[in-house]
N, C-alpha and C. Protein backbone atom coordinates (compact mmCIF):
# COMPACT_ATOMS: atom_id res chain seq x y z
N UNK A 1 -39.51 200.03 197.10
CA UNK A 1 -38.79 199.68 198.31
C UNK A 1 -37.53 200.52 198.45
N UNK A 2 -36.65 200.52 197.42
CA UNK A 2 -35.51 201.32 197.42
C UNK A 2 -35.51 202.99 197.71
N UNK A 3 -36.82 203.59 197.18
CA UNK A 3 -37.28 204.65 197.49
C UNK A 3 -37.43 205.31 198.97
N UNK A 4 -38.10 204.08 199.29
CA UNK A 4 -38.36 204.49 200.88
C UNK A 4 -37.38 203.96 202.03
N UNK A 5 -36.06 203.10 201.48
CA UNK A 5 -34.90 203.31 202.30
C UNK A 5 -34.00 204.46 201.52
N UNK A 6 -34.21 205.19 200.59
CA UNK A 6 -33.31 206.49 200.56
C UNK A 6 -33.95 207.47 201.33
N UNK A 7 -35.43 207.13 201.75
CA UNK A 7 -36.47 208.72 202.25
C UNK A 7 -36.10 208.31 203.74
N UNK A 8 -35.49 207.27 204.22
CA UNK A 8 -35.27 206.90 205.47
C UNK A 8 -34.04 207.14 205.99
N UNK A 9 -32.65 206.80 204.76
CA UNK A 9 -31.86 207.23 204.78
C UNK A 9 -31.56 208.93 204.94
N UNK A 10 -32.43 209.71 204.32
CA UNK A 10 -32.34 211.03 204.20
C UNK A 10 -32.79 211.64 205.48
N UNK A 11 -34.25 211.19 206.13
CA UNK A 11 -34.69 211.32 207.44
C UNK A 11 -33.18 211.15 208.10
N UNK A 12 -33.00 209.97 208.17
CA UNK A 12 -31.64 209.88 209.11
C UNK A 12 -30.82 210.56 209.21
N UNK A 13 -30.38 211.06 208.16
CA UNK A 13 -29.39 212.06 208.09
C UNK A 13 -29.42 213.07 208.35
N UNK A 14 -30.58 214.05 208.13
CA UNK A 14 -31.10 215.41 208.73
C UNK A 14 -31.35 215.18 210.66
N UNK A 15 -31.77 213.80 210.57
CA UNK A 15 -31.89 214.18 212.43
C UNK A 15 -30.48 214.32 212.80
N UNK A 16 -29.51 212.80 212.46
CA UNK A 16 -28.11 213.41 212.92
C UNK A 16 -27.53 214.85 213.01
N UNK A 17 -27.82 215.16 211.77
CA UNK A 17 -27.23 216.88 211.34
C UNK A 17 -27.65 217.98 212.29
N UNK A 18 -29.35 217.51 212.39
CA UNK A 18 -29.99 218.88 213.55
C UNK A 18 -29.55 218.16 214.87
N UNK A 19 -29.46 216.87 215.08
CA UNK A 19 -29.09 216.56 216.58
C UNK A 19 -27.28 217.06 216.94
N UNK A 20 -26.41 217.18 215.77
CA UNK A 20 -24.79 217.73 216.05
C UNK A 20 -25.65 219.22 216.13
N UNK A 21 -26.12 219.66 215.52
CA UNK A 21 -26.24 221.58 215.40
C UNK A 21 -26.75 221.99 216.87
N UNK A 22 -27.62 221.12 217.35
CA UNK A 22 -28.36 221.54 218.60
C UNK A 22 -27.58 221.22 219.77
N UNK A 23 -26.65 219.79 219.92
CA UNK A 23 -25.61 219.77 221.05
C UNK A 23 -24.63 220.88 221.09
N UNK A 24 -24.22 221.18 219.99
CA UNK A 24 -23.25 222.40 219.59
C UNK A 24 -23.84 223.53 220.09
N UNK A 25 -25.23 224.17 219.28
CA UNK A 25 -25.87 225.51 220.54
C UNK A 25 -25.85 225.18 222.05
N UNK A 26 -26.32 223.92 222.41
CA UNK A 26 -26.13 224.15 223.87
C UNK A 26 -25.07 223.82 224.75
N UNK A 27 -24.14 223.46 224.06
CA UNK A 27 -22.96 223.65 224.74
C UNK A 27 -22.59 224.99 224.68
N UNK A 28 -22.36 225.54 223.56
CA UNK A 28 -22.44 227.55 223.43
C UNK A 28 -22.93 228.05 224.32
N UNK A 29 -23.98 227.82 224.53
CA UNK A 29 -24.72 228.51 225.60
C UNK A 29 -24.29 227.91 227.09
N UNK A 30 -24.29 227.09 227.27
CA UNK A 30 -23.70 226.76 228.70
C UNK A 30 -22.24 227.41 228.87
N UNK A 31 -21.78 227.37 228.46
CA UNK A 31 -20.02 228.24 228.12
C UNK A 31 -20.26 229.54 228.06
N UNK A 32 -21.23 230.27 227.50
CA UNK A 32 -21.50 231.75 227.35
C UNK A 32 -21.94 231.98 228.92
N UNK A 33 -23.17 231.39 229.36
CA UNK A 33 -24.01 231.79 230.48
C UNK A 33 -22.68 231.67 231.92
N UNK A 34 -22.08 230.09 231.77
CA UNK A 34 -20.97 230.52 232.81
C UNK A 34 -20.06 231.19 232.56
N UNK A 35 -19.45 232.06 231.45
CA UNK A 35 -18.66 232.86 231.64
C UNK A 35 -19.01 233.92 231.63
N UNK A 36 -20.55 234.64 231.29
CA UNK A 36 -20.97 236.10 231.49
C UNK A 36 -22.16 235.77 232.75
N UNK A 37 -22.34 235.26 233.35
CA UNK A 37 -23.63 235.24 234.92
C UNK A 37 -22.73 234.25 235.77
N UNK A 38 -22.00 233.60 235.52
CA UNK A 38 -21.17 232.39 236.45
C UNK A 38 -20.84 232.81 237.92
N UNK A 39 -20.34 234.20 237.92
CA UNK A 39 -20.30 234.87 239.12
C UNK A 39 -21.20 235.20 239.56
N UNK A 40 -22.21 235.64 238.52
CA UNK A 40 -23.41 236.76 239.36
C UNK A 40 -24.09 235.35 240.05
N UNK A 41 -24.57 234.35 239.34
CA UNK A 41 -25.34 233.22 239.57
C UNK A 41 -24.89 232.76 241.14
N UNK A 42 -23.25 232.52 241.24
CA UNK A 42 -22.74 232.20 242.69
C UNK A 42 -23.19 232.76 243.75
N UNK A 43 -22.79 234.22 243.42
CA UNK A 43 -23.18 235.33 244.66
C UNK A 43 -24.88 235.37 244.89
N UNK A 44 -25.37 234.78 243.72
CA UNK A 44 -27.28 235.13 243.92
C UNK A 44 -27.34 233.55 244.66
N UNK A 45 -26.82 232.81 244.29
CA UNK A 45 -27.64 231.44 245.16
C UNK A 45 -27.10 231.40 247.07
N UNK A 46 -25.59 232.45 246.70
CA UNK A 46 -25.70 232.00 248.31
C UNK A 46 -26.38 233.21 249.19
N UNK A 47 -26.71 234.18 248.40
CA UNK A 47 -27.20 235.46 249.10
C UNK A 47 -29.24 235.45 248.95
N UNK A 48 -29.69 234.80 247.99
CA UNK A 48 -31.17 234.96 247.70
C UNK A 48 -31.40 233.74 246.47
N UNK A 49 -31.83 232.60 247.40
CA UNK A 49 -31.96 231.21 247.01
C UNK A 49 -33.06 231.39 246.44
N UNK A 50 -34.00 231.92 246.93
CA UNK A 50 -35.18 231.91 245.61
C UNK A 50 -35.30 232.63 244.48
N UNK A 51 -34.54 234.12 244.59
CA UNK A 51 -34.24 235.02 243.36
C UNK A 51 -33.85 234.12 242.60
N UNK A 52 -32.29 233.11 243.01
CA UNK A 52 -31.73 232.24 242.17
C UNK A 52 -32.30 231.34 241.55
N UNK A 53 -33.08 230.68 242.04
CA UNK A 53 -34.06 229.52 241.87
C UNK A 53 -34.84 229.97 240.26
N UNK A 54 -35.38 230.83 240.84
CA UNK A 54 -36.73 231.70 239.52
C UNK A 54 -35.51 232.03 238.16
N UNK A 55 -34.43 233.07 238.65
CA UNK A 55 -33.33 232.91 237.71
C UNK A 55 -33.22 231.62 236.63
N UNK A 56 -32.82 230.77 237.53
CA UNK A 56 -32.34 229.58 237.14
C UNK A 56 -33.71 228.80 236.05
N UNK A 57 -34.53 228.87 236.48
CA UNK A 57 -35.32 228.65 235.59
C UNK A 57 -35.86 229.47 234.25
N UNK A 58 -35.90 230.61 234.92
CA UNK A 58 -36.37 231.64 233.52
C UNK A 58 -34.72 231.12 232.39
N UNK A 59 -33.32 231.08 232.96
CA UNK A 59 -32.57 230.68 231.96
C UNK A 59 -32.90 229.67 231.20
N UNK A 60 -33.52 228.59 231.64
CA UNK A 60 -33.57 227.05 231.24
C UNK A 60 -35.11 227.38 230.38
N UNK A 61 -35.94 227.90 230.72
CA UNK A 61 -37.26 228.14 229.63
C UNK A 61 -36.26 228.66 228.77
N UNK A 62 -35.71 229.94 228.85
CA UNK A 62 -35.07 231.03 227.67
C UNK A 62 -34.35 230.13 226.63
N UNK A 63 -33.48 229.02 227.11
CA UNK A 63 -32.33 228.26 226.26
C UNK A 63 -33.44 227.42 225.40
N UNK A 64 -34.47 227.21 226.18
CA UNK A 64 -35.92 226.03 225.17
C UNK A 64 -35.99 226.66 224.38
N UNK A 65 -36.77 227.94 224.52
CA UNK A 65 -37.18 228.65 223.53
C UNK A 65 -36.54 229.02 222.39
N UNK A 66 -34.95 229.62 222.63
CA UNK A 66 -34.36 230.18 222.23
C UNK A 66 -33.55 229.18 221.09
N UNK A 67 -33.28 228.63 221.86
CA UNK A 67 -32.35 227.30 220.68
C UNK A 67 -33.16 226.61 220.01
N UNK A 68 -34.53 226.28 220.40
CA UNK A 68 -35.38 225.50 219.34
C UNK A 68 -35.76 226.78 218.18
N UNK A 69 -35.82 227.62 218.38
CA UNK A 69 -36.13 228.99 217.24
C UNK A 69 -34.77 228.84 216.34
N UNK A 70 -34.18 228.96 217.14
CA UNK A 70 -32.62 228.83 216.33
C UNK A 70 -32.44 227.59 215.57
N UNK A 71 -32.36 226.48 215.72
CA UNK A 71 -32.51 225.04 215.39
C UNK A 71 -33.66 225.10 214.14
N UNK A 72 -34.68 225.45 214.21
CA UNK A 72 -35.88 225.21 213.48
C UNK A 72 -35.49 226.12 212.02
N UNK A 73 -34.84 227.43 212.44
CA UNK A 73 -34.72 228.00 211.52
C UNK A 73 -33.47 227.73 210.52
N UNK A 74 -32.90 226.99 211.06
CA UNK A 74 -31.59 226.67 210.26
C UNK A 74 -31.58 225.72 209.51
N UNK A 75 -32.71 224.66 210.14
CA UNK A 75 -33.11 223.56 209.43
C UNK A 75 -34.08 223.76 208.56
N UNK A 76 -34.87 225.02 208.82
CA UNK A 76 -35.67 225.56 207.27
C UNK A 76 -34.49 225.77 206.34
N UNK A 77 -33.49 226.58 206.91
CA UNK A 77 -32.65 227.23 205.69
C UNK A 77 -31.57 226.20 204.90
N UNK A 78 -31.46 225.21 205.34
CA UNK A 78 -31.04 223.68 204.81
C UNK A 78 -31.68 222.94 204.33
N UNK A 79 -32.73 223.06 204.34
CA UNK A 79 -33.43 222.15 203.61
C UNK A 79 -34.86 222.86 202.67
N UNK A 80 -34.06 224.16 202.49
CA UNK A 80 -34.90 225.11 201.25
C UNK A 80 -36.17 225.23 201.77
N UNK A 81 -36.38 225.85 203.04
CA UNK A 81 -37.91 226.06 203.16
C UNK A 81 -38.43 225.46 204.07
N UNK A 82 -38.73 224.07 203.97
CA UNK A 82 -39.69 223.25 204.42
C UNK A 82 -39.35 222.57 205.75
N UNK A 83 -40.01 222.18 206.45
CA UNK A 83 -39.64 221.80 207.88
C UNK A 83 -40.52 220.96 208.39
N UNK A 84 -39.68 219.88 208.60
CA UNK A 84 -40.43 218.29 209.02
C UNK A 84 -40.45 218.03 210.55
């Protein structure tokens, strides 16, 4: 019994850890994207709403992709390898 509230305890603790690491990338990234496209993004939505549109989405796939690669791999490298 004690076993499997430390393996629960430990679960717990790694989600907290990857759930602070991953709010932290995407706040980074929201702070990066509006301070290097913040302008371009303005001038594209009021000049070519659908360029913006497609934009706006290819960013939001890119940040999925991109931060779960990032996330996954850090949590291999914390926890020696293996990935739950």
């Amino acid at each position: 019994m004690t076993s499997r509230k430390a393996e629960m305890q430990r679960t717990l603790r790694a989600f907290a850890f990857e759930l602070f690491i991953y709010a932290f990338l995407v706040t980074a990234y929201f702070f990066a994207v509006l301070h290097f496209l913040g302008g371009w993004l303005v001038r594209l939505e009021t000049q070519h709403i659908r360029v913006y549109a497609s934009v706006a989405i290819l960013l939001i796939i890119g940040q999925a992709a991109v931060l779960e690669a990032v996330t996954t791999g850090l949590m291999r490298l914390l926890r020696g390898g293996r990935s739950e």
